[in-house]
N, C-alpha and C. Protein backbone atom coordinates (compact mmCIF):
# COMPACT_ATOMS: atom_id res chain seq x y z
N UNK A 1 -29.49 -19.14 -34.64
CA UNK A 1 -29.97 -18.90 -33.30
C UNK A 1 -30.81 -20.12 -32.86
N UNK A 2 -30.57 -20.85 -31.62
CA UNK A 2 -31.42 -21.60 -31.14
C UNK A 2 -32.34 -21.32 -30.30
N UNK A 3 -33.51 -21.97 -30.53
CA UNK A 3 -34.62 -21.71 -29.40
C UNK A 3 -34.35 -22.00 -28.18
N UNK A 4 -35.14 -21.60 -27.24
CA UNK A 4 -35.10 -21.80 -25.60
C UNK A 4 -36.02 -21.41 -24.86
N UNK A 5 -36.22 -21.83 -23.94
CA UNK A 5 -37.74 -21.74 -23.33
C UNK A 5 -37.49 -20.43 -22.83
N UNK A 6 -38.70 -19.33 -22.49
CA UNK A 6 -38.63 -18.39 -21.88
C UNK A 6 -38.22 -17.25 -23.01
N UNK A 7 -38.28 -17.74 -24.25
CA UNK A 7 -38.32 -16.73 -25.38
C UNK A 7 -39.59 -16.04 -25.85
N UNK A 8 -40.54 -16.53 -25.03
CA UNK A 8 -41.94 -16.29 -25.52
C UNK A 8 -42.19 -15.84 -23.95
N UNK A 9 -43.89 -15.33 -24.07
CA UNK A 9 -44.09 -14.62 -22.89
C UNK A 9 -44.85 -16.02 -21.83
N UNK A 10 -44.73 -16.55 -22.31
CA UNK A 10 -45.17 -17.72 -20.60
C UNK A 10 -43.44 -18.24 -20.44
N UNK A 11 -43.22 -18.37 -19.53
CA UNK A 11 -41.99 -19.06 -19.36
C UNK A 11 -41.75 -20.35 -19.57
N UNK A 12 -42.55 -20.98 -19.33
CA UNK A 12 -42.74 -22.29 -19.99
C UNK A 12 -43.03 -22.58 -21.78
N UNK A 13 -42.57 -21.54 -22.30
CA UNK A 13 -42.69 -22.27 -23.95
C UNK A 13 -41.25 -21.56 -24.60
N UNK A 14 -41.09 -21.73 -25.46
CA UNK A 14 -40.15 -21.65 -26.13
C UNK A 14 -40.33 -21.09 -27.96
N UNK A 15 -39.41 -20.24 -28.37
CA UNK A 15 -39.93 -20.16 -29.55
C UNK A 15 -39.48 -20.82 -30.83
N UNK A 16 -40.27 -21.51 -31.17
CA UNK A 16 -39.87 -22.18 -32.53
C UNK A 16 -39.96 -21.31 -34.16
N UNK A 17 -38.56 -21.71 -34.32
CA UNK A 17 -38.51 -21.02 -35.97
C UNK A 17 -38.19 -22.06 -36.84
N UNK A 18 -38.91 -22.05 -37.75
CA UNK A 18 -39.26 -23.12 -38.37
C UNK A 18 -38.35 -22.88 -39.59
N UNK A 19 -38.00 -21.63 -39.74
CA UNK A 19 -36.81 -21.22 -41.33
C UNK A 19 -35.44 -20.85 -40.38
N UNK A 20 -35.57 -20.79 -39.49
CA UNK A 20 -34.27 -20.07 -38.41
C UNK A 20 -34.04 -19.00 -38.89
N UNK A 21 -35.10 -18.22 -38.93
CA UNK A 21 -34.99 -16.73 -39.17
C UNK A 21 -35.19 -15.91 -37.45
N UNK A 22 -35.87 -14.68 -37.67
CA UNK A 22 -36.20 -14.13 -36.50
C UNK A 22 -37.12 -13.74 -36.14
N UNK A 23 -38.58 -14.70 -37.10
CA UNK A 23 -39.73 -14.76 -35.92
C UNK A 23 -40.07 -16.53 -36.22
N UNK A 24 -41.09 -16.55 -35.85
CA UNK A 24 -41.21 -18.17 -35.23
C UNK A 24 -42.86 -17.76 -34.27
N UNK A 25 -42.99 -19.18 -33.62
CA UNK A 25 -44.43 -19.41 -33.09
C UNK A 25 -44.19 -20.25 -31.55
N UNK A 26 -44.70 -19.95 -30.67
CA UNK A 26 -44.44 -20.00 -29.62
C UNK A 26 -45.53 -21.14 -29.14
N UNK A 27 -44.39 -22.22 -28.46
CA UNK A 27 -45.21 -23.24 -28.52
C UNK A 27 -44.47 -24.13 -27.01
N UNK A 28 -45.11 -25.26 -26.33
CA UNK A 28 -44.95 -25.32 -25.09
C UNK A 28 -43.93 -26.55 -25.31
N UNK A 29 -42.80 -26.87 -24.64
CA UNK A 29 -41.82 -27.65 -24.39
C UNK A 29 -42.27 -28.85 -24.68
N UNK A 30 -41.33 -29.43 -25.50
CA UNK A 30 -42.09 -31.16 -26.20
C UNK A 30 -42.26 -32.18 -24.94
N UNK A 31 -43.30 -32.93 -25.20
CA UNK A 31 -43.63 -34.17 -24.06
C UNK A 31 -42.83 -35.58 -24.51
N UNK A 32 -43.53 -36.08 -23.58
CA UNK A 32 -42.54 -37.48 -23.91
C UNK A 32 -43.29 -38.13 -25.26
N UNK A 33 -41.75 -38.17 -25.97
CA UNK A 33 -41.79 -38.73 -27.35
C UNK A 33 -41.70 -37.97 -28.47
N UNK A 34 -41.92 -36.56 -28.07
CA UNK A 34 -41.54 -35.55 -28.78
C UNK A 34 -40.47 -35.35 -29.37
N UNK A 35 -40.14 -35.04 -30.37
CA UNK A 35 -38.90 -34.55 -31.00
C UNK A 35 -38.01 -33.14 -30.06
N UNK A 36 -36.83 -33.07 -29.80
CA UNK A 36 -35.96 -32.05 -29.05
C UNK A 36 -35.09 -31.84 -29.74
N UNK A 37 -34.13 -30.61 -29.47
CA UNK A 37 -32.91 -30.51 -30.56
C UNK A 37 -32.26 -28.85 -30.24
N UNK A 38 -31.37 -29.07 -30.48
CA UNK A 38 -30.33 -27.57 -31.21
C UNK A 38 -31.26 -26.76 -32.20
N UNK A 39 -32.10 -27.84 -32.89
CA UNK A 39 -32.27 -26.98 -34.04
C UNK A 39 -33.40 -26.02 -34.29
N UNK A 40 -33.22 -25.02 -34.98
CA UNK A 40 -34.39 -23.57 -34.50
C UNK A 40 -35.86 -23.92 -34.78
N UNK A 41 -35.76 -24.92 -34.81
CA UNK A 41 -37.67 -25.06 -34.69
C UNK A 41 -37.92 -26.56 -33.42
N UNK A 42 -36.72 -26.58 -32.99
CA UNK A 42 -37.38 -27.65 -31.99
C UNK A 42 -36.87 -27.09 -30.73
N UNK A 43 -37.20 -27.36 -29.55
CA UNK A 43 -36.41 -26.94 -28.19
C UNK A 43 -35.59 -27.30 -27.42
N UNK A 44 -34.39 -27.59 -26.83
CA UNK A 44 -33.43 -27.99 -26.21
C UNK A 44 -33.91 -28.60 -24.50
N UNK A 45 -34.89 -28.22 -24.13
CA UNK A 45 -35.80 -28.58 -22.88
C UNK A 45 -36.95 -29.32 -22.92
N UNK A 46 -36.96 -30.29 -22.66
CA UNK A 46 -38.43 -30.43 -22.70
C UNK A 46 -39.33 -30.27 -21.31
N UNK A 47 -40.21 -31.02 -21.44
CA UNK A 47 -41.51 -31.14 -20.33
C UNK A 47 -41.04 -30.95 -19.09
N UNK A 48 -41.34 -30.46 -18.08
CA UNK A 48 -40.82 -30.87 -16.43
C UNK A 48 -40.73 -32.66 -16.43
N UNK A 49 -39.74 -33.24 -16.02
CA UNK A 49 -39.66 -34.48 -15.30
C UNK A 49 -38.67 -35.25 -16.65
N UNK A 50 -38.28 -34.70 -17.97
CA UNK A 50 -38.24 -35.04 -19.02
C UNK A 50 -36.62 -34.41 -19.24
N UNK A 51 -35.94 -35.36 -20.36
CA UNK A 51 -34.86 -35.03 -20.51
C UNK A 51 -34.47 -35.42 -21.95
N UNK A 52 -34.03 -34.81 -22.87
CA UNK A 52 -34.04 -34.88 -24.29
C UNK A 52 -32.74 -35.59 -24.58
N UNK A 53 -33.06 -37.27 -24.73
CA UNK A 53 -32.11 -38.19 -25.05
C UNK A 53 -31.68 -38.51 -26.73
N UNK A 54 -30.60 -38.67 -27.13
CA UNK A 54 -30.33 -38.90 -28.61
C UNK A 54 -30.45 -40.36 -28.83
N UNK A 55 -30.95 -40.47 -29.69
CA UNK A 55 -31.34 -42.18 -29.84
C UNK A 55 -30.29 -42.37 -31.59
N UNK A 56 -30.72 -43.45 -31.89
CA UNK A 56 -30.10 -43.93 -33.31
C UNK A 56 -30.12 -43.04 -34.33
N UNK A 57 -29.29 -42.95 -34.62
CA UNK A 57 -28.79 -42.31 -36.18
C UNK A 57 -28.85 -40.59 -35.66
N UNK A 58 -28.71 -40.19 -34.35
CA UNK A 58 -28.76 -38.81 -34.16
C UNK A 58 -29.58 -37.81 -33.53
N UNK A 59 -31.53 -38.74 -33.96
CA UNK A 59 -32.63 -38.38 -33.51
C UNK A 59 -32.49 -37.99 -32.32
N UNK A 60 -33.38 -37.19 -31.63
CA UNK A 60 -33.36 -37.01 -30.48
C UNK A 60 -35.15 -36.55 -29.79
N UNK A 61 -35.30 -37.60 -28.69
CA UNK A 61 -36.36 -37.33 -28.01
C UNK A 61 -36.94 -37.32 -26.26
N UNK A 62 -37.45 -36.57 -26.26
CA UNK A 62 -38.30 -36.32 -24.87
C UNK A 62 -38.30 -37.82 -24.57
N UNK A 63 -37.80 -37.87 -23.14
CA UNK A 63 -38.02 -39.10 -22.52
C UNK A 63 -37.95 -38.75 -20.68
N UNK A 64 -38.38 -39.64 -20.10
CA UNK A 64 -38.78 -39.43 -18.66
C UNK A 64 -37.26 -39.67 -18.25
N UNK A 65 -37.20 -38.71 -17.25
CA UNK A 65 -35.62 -39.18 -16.32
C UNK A 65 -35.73 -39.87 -15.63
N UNK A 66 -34.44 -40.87 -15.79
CA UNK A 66 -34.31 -42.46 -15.34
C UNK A 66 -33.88 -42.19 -13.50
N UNK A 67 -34.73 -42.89 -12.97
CA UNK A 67 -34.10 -43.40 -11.59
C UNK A 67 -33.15 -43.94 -10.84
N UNK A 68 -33.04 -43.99 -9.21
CA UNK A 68 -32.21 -44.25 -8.56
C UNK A 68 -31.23 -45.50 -9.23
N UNK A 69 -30.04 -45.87 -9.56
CA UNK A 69 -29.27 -46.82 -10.01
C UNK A 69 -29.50 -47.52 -11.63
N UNK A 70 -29.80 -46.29 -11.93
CA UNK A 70 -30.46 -46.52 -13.52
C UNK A 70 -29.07 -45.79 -14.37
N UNK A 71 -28.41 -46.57 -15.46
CA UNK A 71 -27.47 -46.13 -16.24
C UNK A 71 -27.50 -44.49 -16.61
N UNK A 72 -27.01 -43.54 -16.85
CA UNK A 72 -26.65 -42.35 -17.18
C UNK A 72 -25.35 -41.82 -17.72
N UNK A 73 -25.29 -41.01 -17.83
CA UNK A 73 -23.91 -40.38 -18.78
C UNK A 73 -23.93 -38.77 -18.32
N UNK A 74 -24.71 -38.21 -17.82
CA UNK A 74 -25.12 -36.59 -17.23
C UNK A 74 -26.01 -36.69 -16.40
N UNK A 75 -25.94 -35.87 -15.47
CA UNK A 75 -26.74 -35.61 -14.45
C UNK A 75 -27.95 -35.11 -14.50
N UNK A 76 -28.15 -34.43 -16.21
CA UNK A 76 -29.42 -33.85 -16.63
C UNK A 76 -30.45 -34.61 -16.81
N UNK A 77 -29.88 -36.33 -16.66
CA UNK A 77 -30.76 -37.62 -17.38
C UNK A 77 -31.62 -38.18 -15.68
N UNK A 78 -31.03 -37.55 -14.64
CA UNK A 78 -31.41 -38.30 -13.20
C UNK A 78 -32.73 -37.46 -12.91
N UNK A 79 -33.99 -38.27 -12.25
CA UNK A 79 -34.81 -37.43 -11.55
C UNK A 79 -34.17 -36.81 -10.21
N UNK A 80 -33.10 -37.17 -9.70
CA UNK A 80 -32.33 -36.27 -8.75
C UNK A 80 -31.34 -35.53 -9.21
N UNK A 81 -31.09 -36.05 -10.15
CA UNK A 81 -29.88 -34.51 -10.66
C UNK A 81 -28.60 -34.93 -10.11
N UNK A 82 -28.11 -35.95 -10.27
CA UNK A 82 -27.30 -37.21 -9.54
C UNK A 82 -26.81 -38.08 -10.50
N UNK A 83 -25.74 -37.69 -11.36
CA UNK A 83 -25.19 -39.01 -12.26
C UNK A 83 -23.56 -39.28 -11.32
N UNK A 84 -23.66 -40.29 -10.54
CA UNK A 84 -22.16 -40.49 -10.02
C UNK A 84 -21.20 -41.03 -11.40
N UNK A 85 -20.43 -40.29 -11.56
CA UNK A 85 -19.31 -40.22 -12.68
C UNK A 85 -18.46 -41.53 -12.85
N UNK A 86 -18.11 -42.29 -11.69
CA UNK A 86 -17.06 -43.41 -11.58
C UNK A 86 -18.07 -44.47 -12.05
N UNK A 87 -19.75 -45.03 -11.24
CA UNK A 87 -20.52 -45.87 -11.91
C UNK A 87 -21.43 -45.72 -13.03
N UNK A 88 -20.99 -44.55 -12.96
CA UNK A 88 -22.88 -43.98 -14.41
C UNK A 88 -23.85 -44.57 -14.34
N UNK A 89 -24.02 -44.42 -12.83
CA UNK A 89 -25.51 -44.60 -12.51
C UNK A 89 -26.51 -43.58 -11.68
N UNK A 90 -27.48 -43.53 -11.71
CA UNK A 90 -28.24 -41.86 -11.12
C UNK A 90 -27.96 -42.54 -9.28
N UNK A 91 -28.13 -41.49 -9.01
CA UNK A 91 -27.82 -41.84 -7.31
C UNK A 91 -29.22 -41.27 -6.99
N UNK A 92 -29.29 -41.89 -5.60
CA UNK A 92 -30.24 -41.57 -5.13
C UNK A 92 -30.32 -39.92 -4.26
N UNK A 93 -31.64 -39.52 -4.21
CA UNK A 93 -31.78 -38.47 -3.49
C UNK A 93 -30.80 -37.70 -2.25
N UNK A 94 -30.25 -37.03 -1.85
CA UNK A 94 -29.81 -36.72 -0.98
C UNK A 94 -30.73 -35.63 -0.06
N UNK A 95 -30.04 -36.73 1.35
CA UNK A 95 -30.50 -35.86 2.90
C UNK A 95 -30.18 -36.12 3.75
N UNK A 96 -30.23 -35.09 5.01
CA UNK A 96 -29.72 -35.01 5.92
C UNK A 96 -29.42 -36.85 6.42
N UNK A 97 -30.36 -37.08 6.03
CA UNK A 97 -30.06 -38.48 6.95
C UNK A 97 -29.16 -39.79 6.03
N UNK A 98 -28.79 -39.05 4.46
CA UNK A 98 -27.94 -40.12 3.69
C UNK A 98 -26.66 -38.64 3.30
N UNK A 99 -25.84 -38.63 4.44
CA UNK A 99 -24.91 -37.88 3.86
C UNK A 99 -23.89 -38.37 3.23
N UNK A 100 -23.81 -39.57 4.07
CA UNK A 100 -22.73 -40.25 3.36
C UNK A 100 -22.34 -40.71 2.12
N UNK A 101 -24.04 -40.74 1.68
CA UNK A 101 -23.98 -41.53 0.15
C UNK A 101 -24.19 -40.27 -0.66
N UNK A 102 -23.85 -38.81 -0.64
CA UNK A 102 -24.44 -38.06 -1.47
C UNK A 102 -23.05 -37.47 -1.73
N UNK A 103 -22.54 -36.38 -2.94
CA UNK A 103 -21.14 -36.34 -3.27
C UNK A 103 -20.62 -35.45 -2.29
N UNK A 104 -19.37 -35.59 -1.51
CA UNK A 104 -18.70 -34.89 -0.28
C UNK A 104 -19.37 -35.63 0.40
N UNK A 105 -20.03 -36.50 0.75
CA UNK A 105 -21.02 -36.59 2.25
C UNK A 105 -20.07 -37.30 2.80
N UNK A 106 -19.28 -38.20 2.39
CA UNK A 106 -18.27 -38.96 3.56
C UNK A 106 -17.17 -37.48 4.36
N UNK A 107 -16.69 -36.95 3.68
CA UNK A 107 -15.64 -35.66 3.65
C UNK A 107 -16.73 -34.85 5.10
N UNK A 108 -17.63 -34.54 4.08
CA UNK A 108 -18.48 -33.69 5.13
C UNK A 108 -19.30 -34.31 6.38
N UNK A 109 -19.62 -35.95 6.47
CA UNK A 109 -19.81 -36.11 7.40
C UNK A 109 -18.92 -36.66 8.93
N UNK A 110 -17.74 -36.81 8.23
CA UNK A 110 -16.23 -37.07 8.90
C UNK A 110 -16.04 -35.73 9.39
N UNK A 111 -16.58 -34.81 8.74
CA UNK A 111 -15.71 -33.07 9.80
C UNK A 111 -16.92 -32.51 10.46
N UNK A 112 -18.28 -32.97 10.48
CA UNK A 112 -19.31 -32.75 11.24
C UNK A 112 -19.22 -33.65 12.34
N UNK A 113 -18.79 -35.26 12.33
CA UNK A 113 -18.47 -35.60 13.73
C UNK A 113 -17.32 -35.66 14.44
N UNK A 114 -15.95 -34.91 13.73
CA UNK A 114 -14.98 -34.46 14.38
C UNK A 114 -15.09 -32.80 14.83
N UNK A 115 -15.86 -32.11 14.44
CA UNK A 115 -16.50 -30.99 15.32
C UNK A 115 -17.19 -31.37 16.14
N UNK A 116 -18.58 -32.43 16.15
CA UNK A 116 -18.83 -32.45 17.21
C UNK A 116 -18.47 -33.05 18.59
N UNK A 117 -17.37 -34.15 18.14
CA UNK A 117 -16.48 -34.03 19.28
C UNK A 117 -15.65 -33.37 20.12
N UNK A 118 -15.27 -32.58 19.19
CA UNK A 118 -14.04 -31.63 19.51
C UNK A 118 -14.83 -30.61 20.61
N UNK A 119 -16.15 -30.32 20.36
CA UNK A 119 -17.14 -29.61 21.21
C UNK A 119 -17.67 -30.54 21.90
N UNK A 120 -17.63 -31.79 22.03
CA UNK A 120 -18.07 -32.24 23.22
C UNK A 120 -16.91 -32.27 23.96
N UNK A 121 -15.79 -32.80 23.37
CA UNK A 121 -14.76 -32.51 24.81
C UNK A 121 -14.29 -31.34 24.96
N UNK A 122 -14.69 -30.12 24.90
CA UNK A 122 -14.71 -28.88 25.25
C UNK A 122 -15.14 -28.41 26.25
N UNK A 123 -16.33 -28.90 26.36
CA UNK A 123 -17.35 -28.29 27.32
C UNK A 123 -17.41 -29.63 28.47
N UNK A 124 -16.65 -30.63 27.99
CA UNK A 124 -16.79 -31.82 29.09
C UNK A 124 -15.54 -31.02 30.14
N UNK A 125 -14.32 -30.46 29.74
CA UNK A 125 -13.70 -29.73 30.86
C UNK A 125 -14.04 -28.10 31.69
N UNK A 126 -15.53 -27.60 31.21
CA UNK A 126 -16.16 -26.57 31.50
C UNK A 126 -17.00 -27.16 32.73
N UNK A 127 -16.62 -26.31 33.99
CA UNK A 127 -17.51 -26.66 35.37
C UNK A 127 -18.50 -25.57 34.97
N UNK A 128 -19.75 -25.27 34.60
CA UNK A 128 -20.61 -24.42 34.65
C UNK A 128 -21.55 -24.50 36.19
């Protein structure tokens, strides 16, 4: 059984079993530099802002999620939650005002200004 946060009564900790039996000690999501893992005494989540990267020989640790045009491999590694798949790089934030650059935003902003044409010349042949 692996640990996971929200096994303990704050939602923010997780329970660690240290024999991978079925009790353990309840302890708060590793920080940066912390050890992370599958395995029943470490936690699969870490810190808010933090993302549990595998380094050499397997290890694996708490590290800060990398920014806008910063290399990635999952979307779990972006502080936006944004790994574009074709460059593997984190993308930047999406909003209303960058639709284009966010995933669908060309698709979706091509049928938001062919609706709103289609309704402007609608009502351009309406005598009200």
């Amino acid at each position: 059984m692996t640990s996971q946060r929200g096994d303990c009564l704050h939602p923010d900790n997780f329970c660690s079993r240290p024999d991978g039996g079925n009790t353990g000690m309840c302890l708060p999501p590793p920080r940066v530099g912390e050890a992370c893992g599958p395995e029943p005494f470490l936690s699969t989540q870490c810190e808010e802002g933090l993302f549990c990267e595998t380094v050499a020989c397997g290890a694996r640790f708490c590290v800060p999620r990398r920014g806008s045009d910063e290399h990635c491999t999952d979307s779990s590694e972006c502080a936006t939650g944004l790994c574009d798949p074709l460059t593997h790089a984190c993308r930047p934030q999406c909003n209303s005002l960058q639709r284009a650059g966010c995933p669908n935003g060309l698709r979706e902003l091509s049928a938001y200004l062919f609706f709103a044409a289609a309704l402007g010349l609608s009502r351009r042949g309406r005598h009200w």
